[in-house]
C-alpha atoms as a PDB file:
ATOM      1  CA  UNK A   1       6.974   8.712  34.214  1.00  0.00           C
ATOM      2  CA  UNK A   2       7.299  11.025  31.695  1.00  0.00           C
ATOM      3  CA  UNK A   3      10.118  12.952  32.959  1.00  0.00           C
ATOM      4  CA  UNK A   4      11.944   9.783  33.271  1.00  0.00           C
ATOM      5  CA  UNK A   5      11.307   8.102  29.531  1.00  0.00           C
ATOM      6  CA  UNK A   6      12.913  11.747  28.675  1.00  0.00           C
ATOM      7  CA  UNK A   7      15.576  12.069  31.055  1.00  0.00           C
ATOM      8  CA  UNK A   8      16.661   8.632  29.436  1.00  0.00           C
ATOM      9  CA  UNK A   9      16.155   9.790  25.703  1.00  0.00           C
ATOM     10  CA  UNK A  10      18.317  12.005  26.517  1.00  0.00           C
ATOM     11  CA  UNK A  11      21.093  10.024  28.163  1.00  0.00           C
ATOM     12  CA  UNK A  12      21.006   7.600  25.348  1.00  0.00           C
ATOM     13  CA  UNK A  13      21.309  10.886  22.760  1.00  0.00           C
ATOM     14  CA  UNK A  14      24.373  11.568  24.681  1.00  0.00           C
ATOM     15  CA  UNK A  15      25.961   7.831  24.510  1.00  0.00           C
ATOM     16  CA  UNK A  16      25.070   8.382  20.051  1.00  0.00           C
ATOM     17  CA  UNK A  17      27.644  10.966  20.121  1.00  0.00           C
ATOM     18  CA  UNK A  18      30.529   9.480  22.150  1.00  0.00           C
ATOM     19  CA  UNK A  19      29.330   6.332  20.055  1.00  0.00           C
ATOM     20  CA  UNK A  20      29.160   8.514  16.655  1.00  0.00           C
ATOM     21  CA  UNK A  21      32.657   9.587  17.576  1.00  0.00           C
ATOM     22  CA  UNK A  22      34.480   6.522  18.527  1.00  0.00           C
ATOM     23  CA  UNK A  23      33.490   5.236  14.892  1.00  0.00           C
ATOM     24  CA  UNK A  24      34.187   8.345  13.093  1.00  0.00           C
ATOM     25  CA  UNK A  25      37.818   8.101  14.642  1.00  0.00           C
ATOM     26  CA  UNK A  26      37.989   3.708  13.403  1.00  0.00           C
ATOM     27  CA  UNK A  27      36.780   4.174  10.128  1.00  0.00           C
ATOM     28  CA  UNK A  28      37.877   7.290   8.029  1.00  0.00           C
ATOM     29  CA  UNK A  29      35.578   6.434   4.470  1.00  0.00           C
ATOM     30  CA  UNK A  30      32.299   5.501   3.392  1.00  0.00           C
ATOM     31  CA  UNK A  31      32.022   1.410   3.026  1.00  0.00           C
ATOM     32  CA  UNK A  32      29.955   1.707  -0.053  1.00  0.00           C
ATOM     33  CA  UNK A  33      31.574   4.373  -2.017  1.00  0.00           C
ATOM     34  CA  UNK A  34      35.233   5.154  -0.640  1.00  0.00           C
ATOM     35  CA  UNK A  35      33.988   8.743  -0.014  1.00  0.00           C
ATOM     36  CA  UNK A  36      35.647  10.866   3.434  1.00  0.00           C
ATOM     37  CA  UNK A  37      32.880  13.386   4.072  1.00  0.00           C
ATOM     38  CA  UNK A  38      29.740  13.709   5.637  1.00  0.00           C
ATOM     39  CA  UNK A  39      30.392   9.881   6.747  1.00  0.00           C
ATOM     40  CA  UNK A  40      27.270   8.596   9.451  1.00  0.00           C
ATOM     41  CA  UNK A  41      26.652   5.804  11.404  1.00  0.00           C
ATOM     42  CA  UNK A  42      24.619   3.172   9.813  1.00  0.00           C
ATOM     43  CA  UNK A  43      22.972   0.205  11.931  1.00  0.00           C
ATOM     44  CA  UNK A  44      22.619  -2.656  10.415  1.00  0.00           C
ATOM     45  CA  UNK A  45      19.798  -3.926  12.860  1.00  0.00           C
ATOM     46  CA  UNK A  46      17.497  -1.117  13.363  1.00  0.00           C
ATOM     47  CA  UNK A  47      18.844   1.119  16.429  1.00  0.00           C
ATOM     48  CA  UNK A  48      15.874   1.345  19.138  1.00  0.00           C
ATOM     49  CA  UNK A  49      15.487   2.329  22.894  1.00  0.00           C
ATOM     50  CA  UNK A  50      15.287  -0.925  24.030  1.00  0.00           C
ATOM     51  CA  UNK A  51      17.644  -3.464  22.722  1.00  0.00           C
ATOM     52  CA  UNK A  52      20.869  -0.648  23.958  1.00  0.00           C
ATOM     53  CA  UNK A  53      23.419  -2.909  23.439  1.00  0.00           C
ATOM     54  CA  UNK A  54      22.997  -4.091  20.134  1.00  0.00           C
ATOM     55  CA  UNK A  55      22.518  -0.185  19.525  1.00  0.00           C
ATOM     56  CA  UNK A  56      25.911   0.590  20.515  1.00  0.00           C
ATOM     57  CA  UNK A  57      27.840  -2.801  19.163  1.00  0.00           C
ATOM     58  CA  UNK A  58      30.197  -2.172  16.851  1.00  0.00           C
ATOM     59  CA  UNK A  59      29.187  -5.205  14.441  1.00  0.00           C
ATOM     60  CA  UNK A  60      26.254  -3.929  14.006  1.00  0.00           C
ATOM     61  CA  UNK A  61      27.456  -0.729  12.199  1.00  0.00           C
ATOM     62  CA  UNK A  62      28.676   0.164   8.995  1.00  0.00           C
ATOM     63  CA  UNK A  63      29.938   4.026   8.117  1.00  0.00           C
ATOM     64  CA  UNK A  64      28.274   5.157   5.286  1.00  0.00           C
ATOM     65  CA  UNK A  65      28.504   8.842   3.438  1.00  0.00           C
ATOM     66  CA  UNK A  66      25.426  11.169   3.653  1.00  0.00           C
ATOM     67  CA  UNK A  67      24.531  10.238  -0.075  1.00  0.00           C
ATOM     68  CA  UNK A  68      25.170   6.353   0.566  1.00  0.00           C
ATOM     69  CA  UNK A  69      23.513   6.356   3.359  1.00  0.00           C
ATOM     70  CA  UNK A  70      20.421   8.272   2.092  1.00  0.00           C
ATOM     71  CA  UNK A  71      20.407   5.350  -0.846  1.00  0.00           C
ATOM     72  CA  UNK A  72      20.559   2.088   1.278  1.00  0.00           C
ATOM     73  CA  UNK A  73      17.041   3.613   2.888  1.00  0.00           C
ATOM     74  CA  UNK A  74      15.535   4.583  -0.486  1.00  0.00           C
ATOM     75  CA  UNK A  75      16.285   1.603  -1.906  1.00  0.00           C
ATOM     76  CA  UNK A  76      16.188  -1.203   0.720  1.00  0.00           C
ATOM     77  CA  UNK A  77      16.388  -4.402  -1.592  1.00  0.00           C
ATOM     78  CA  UNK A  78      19.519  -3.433  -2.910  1.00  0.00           C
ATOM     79  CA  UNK A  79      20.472  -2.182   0.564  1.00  0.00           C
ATOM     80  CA  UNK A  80      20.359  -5.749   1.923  1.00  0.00           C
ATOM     81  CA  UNK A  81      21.882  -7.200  -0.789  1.00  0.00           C
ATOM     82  CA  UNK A  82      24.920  -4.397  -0.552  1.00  0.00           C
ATOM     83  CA  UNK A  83      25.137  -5.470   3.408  1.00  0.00           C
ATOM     84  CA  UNK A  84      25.376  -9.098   2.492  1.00  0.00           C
ATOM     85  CA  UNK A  85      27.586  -8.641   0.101  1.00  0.00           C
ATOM     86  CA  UNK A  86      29.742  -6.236   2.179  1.00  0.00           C
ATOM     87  CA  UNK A  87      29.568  -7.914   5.501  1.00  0.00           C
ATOM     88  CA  UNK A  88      27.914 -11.924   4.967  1.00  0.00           C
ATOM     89  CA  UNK A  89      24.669 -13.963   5.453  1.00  0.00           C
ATOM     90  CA  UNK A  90      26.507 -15.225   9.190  1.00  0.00           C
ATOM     91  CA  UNK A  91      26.956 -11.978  10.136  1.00  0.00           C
ATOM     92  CA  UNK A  92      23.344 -10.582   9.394  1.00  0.00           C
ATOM     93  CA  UNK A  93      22.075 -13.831  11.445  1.00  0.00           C
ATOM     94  CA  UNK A  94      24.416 -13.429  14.099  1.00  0.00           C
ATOM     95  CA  UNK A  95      23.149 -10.041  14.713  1.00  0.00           C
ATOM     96  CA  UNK A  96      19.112 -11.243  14.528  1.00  0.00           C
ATOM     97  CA  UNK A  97      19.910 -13.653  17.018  1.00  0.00           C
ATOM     98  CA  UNK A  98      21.618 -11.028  19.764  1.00  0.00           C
ATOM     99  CA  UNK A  99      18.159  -8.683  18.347  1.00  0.00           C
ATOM    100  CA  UNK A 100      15.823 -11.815  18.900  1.00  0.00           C
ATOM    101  CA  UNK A 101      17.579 -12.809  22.322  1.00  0.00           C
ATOM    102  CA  UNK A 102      15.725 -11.424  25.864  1.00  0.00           C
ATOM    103  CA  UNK A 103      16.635  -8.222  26.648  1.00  0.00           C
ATOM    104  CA  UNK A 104      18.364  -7.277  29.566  1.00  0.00           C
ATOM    105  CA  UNK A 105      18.443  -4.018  31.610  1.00  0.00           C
ATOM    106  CA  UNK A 106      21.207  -2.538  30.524  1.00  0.00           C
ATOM    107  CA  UNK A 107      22.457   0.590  33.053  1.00  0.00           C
ATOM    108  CA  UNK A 108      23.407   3.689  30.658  1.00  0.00           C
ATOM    109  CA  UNK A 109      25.547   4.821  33.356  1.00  0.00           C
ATOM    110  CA  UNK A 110      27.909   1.693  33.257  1.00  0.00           C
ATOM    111  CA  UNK A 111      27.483   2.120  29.618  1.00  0.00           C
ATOM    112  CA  UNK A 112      28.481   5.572  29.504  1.00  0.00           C
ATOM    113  CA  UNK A 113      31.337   4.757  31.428  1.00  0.00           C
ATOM    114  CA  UNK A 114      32.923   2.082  29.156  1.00  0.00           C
ATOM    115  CA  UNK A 115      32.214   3.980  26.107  1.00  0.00           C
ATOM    116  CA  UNK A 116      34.012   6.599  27.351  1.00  0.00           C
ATOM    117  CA  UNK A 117      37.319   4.534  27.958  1.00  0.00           C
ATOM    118  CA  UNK A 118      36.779   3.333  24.418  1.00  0.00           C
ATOM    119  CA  UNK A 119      37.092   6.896  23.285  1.00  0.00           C
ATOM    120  CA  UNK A 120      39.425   7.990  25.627  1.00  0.00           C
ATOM    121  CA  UNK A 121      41.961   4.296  24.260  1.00  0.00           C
ATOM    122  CA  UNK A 122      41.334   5.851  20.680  1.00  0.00           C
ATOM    123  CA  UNK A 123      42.954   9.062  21.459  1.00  0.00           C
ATOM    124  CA  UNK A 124      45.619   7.877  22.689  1.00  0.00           C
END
């Protein structure tokens, strides 16, 4: 069992990074701030093993710089009130509700596969 809950850490590790890059080539500055370096991925909805989907869903991101990001998890009041500022109250419910709704096996495989395409559209 053990083997397996690590053989799919590390298959959702790899997805991050084809994820981590598809957003790095949409969004080219930090949301907060303006800044262009040391930009990372932030979720919106906390990113876990078992809700994949809304892990790798684009809505549910925001690019933020190393500092900025660093500051929305120090300070989380303002955090929230930064992310409903910057992307609305509807928004932040609308992603509860797909965190709240029954999972569903996702495969990583077919997952793997379409994020993929995604990256490989973007390079075109």
């Amino acid at each position: 069992m053990k083997k397996r809950k690590n053989a799919r850490m590390a298959q959702i590790r790899k997805l991050d990074r084809i994820f981590s890059k598809i957003m790095h080539n949409k969004t080219f500055k930090c949301e907060r701030c303006g800044k262009i370096i040391n930009l990372q991925i932030h979720h919106i909805i906390e990113k876990d093993t078992k809700n994949i989907e809304l892990r790798f869903d684009e809505e549910n991101i925001i690019m933020l710089c190393s500092g900025c990001h660093f500051w929305l998890h120090r300070h989380m009041i303002l955090g929230v009130i930064f992310l409903i500022q910057k992307i609305g109250v509807k928004k932040i419910v609308m992603l509860l509700k797909k965190y709240l709704k029954p999972r569903v096996e996702v495969s990583l495989t077919d997952l793997e596969i379409k994020l993929k395409e995604e990256f490989n559209n973007a390079n075109k």
